[in-house]
Every structure is written in structure tokens, then in C-alpha cells.
Protein backbone atom coordinates (compact mmCIF):
# COMPACT_ATOMS: atom_id res chain seq x y z
CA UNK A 1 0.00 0.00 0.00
CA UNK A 2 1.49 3.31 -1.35
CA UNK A 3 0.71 6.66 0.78
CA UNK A 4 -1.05 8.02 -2.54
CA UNK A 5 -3.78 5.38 -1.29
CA UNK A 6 -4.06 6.97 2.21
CA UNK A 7 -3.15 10.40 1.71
CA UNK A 8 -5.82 13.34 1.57
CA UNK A 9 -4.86 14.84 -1.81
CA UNK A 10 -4.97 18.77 -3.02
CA UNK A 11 -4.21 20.29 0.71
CA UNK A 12 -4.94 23.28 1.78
CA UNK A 13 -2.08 26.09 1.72
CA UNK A 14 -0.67 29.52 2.74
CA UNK A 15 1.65 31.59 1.27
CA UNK A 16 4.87 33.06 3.70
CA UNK A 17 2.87 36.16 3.34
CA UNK A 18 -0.02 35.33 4.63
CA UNK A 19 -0.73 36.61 8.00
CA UNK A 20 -1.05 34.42 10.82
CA UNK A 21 -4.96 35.42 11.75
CA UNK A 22 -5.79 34.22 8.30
CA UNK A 23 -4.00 30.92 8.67
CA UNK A 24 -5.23 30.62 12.10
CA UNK A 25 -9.12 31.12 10.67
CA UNK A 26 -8.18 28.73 8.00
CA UNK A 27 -7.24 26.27 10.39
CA UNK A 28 -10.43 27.03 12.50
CA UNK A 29 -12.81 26.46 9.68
CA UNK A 30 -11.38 23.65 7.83
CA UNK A 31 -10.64 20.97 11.01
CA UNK A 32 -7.19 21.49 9.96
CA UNK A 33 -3.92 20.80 12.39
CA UNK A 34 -0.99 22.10 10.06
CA UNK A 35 -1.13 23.69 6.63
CA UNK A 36 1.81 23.49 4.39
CA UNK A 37 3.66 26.66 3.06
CA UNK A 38 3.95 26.95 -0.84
CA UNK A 39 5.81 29.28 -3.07
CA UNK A 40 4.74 28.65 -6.84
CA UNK A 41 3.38 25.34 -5.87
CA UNK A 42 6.44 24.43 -3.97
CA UNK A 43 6.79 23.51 -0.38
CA UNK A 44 9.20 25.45 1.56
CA UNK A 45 7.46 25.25 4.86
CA UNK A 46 4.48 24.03 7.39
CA UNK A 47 3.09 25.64 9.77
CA UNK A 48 0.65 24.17 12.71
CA UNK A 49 -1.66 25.62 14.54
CA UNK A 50 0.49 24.89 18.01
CA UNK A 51 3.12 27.06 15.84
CA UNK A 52 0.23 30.18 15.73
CA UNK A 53 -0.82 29.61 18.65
CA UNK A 54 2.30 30.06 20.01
CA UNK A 55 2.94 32.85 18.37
CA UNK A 56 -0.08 34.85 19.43
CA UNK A 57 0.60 36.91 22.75
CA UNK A 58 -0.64 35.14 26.27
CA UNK A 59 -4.06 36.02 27.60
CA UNK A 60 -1.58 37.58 30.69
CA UNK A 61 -0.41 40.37 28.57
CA UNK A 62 -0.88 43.61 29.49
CA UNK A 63 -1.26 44.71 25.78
CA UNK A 64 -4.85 46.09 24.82
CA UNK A 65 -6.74 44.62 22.27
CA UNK A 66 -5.99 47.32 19.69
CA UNK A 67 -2.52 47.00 20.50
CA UNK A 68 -3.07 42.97 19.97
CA UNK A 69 -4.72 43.39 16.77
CA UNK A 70 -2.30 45.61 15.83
CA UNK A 71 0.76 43.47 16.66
CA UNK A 72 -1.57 40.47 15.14
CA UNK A 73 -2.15 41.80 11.80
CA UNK A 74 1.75 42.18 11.60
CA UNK A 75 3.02 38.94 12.14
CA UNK A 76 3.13 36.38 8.68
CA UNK A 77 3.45 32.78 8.52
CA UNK A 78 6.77 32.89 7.49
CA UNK A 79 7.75 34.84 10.96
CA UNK A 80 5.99 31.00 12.43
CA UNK A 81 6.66 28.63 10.23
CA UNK A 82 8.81 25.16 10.10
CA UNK A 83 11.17 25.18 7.55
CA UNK A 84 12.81 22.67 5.65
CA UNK A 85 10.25 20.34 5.87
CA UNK A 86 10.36 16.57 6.43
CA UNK A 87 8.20 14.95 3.26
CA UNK A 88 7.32 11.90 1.71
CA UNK A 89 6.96 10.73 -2.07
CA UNK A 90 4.16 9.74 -3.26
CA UNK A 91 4.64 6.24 -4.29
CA UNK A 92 6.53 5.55 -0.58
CA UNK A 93 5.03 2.85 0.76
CA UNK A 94 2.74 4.14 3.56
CA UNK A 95 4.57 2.54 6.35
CA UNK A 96 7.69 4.34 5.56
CA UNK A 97 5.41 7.64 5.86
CA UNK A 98 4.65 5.99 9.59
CA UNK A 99 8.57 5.44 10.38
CA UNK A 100 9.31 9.04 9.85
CA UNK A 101 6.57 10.29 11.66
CA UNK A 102 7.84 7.92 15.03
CA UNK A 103 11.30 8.90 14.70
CA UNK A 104 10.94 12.80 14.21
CA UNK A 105 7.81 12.91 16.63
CA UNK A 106 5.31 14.67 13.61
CA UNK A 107 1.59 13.44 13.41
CA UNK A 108 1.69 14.66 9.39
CA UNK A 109 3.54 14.78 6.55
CA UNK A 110 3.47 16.91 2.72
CA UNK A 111 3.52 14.40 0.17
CA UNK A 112 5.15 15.36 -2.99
CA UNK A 113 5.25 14.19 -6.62
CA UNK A 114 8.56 15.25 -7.78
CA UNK A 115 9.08 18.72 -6.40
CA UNK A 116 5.16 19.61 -6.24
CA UNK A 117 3.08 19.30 -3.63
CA UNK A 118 0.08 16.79 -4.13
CA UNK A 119 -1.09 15.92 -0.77
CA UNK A 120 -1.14 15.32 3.12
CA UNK A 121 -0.84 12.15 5.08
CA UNK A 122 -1.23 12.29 8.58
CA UNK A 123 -1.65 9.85 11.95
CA UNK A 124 -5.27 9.81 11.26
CA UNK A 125 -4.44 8.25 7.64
CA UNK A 126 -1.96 5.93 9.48
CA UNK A 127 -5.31 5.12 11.93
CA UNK A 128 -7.06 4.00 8.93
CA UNK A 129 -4.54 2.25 6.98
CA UNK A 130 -3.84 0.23 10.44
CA UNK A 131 -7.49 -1.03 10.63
CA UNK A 132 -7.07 -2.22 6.80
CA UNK A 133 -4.16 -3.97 7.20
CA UNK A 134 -5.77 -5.86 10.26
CA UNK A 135 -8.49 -6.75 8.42
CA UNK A 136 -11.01 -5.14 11.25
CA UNK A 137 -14.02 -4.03 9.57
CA UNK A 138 -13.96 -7.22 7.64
CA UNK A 139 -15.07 -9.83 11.26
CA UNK A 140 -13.82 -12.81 11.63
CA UNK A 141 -11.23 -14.77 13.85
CA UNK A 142 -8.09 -12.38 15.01
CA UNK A 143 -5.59 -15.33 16.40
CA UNK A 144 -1.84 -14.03 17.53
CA UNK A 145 0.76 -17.32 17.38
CA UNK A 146 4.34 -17.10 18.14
CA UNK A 147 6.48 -18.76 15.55
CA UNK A 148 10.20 -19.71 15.57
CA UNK A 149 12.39 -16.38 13.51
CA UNK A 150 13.81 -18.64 10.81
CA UNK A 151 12.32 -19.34 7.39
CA UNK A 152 8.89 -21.82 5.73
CA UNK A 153 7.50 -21.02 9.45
CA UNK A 154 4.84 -18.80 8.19
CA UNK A 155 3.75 -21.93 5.39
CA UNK A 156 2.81 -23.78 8.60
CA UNK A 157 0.53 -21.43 9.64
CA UNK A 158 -0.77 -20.77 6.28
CA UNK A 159 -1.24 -24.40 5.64
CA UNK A 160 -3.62 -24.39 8.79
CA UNK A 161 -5.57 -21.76 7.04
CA UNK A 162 -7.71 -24.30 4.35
CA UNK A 163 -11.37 -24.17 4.56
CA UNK A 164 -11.14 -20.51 6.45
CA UNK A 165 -9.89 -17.50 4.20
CA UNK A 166 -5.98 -15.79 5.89
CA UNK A 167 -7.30 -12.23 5.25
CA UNK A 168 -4.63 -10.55 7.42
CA UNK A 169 -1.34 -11.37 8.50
CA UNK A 170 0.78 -9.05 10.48
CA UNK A 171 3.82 -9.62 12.04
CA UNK A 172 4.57 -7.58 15.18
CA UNK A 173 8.09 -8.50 15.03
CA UNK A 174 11.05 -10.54 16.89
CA UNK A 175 9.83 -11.70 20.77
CA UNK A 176 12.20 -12.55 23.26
CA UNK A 177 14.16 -15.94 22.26
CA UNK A 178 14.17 -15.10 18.65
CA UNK A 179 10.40 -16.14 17.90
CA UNK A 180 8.19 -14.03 15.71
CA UNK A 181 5.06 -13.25 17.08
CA UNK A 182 2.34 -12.87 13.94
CA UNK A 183 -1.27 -11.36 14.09
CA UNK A 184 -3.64 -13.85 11.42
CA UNK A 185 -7.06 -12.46 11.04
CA UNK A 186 -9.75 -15.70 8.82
CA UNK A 187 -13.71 -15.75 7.44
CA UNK A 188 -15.35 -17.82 6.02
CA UNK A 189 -16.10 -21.83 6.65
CA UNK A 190 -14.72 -22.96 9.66
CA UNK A 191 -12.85 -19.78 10.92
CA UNK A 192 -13.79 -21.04 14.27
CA UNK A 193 -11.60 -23.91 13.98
CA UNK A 194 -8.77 -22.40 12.87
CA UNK A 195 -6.92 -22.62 16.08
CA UNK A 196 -7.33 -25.90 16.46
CA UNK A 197 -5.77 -26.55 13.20
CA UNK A 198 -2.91 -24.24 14.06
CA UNK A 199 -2.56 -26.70 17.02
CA UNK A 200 -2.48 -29.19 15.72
CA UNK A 201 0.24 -28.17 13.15
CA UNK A 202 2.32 -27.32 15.88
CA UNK A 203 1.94 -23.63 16.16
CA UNK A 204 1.87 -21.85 19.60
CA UNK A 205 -1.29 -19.80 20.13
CA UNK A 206 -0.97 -16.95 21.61
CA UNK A 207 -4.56 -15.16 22.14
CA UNK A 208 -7.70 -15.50 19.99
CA UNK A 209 -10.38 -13.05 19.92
């Protein structure tokens, strides 16, 4: 699954010119969290709305609201705004879009095609992929097994599979004592007795739900 499955395309955007109230009511009204800076219809920024927020004066000041507006009407994205910008492409697979977002701590990303800007993929896109991939909207049997790290041990559970339908298989990676523990999700005839078959092919269950 690429992110250009997942991603919400044709984003909204701001300009480094345009001033922060405006961003901050286009952020109000669209449900938005971040809006990505263009120039030309290329990204050179984001900007969030913890970033405006942040940049508006505390409710403590001593300023009066003239003087607020004043200082307000001032202050541009580009005085706010993140620049350079981490980005995916948009044929990345979408769990490479996740990795990036764990290791720099973002909850969205700019896509790009090339050097333009075509969309915006964020946690809530990761949310959605995740239930796909799980197969949870689809019911069934969700069994987790622990299987040995070394290779033809998924064929052993997939052989246990036969007259149910293996809709989802995730792997959650390497356990303790180099075992491999794997998330199967069946339908269809028999799902039921899937872990019995798993059993009896010598597979260690470990939950079904």
C-alpha cells in the first residue's frame, strides 16, 4: 500500500505572506492541524496551529486589544513557520510515511510528486490504513501465534488456514528468544476452527479473539 492510497490529496495552503490570523481562521474552519507553506506550488514550509498559537501573545499580557490586533495583523506565517520540511513521495510505501513520523515525533507529513506538492498524510491516515491492514471491519477470527524467527514457518501457519480465508497477517516483530510473534485475522467456513488446526500443526497460540 502506497501513501497516494491513504493520503488526503490537493491540501490546503498559505503563502509566507499570509498573516497568521488568516492561517489561524483557515485552520479554524477547515478541522485542519498544520497547513503546508507553498511558493509557486512548492513547499518550503508548514506551519501548525500549536506554531500560531504560540505565536499569538498570552491572555496575561498587558497589551490592549488594539494593541493585539495591531501586533496580530503584523506577524506572517513565514515569521511562524517550520522550515525545511520533512516529506514523503508519493509512491513511498505508507509505512515508511509511519517510520518518519515515530522517529521525528510529527503526526503529518506533505507528500510530494517530484518537487510539487500533491497531498497530506497524517496519523489519522496511518489510523485508517492500520485497521485495513488488520483486516477489522472485515469480522472474523483475530488469532496471535508465536512462531520460531527462521524461514517456511509462516507456510505452517498458512497451511492451517484451508477451509477458512488468511485475510490478514501481520507480524509484530522478533519476541524474546528469537520467535516471531504474527497477528492472522480468517472468514469464512470454519474460521472457528482455525486454532485448532494451528494446534495441531504445531503452532503456539498466543490469544484468539
Amino acid at each position: 500500500m502506497l501513501v497516494r492510497e491513504w493520503m488526503t490529496p490537493n491540501p490546503q495552503t498559505v503563502t509566507a505572506d499570509t498573516p497568521v490570523m488568516e492561517a489561524m481562521q483557515r485552520l479554524r474552519e477547515g478541522g485542519f492541524r498544520r497547513l503546508p507553506v507553498t511558493r509557486d506550488g512548492k513547499l518550503i514550509g508548514i506551519v501548525t496551529d500549536r506554531d500560531l498559537k504560540e505565536a499569538t501573545p498570552s491572555k496575561a499580557t498587558t497589551l490592549s486589544v488594539y494593541e493585539l490586533n495591531y501586533l496580530l495583523s503584523k506577524l506572517l506565517v513565514k515569521d511562524v513557520m517550520k522550515a525545511p520540511v520533512i516529506t514523503v513521495r508519493v509512491d513511498d510505501p505508507i509505512e515508511h510515511a509511519a517510520l518518519l513520523m515515530e522517529e521525528h515525533r510529527v503526526s503529518g507529513l506533505p507528500v510530494l510528486d517530484g518537487n510539487t506538492l500533491v497531498g497530506i498524510v497524517t496519523i489519522t491516515d496511518l489510523m485508517r490504513a492500520f485497521v485495513s491492514f488488520l483486516g477489522m471491519r472485515e469480522g472474523g477470527i483475530r488469532v496471535t501465534v508465536d512462531l520460531p524467527d527462521e524461514p517456511g514457518v509462516l507456510a505452517r501457519a498458512a497451511e492451517a488456514g484451508p477451509p477458512s480465508n488468511i485475510i490478514a497477517a501481520v507480524t509484530t516483530g522478533v519476541q524474546t528468544g528469537h520467535r516471531r510473534r504474527l497477528v492472522l485475522r480468517v472468514t469464512g467456513e470454519d474460521a472457528d476452527g482455525f486454532p485448532d488446526r494451528l494446534k495441531k500443526a504445531g503452532v503456539d497460540i498466543v490469544d484468539v479473539r
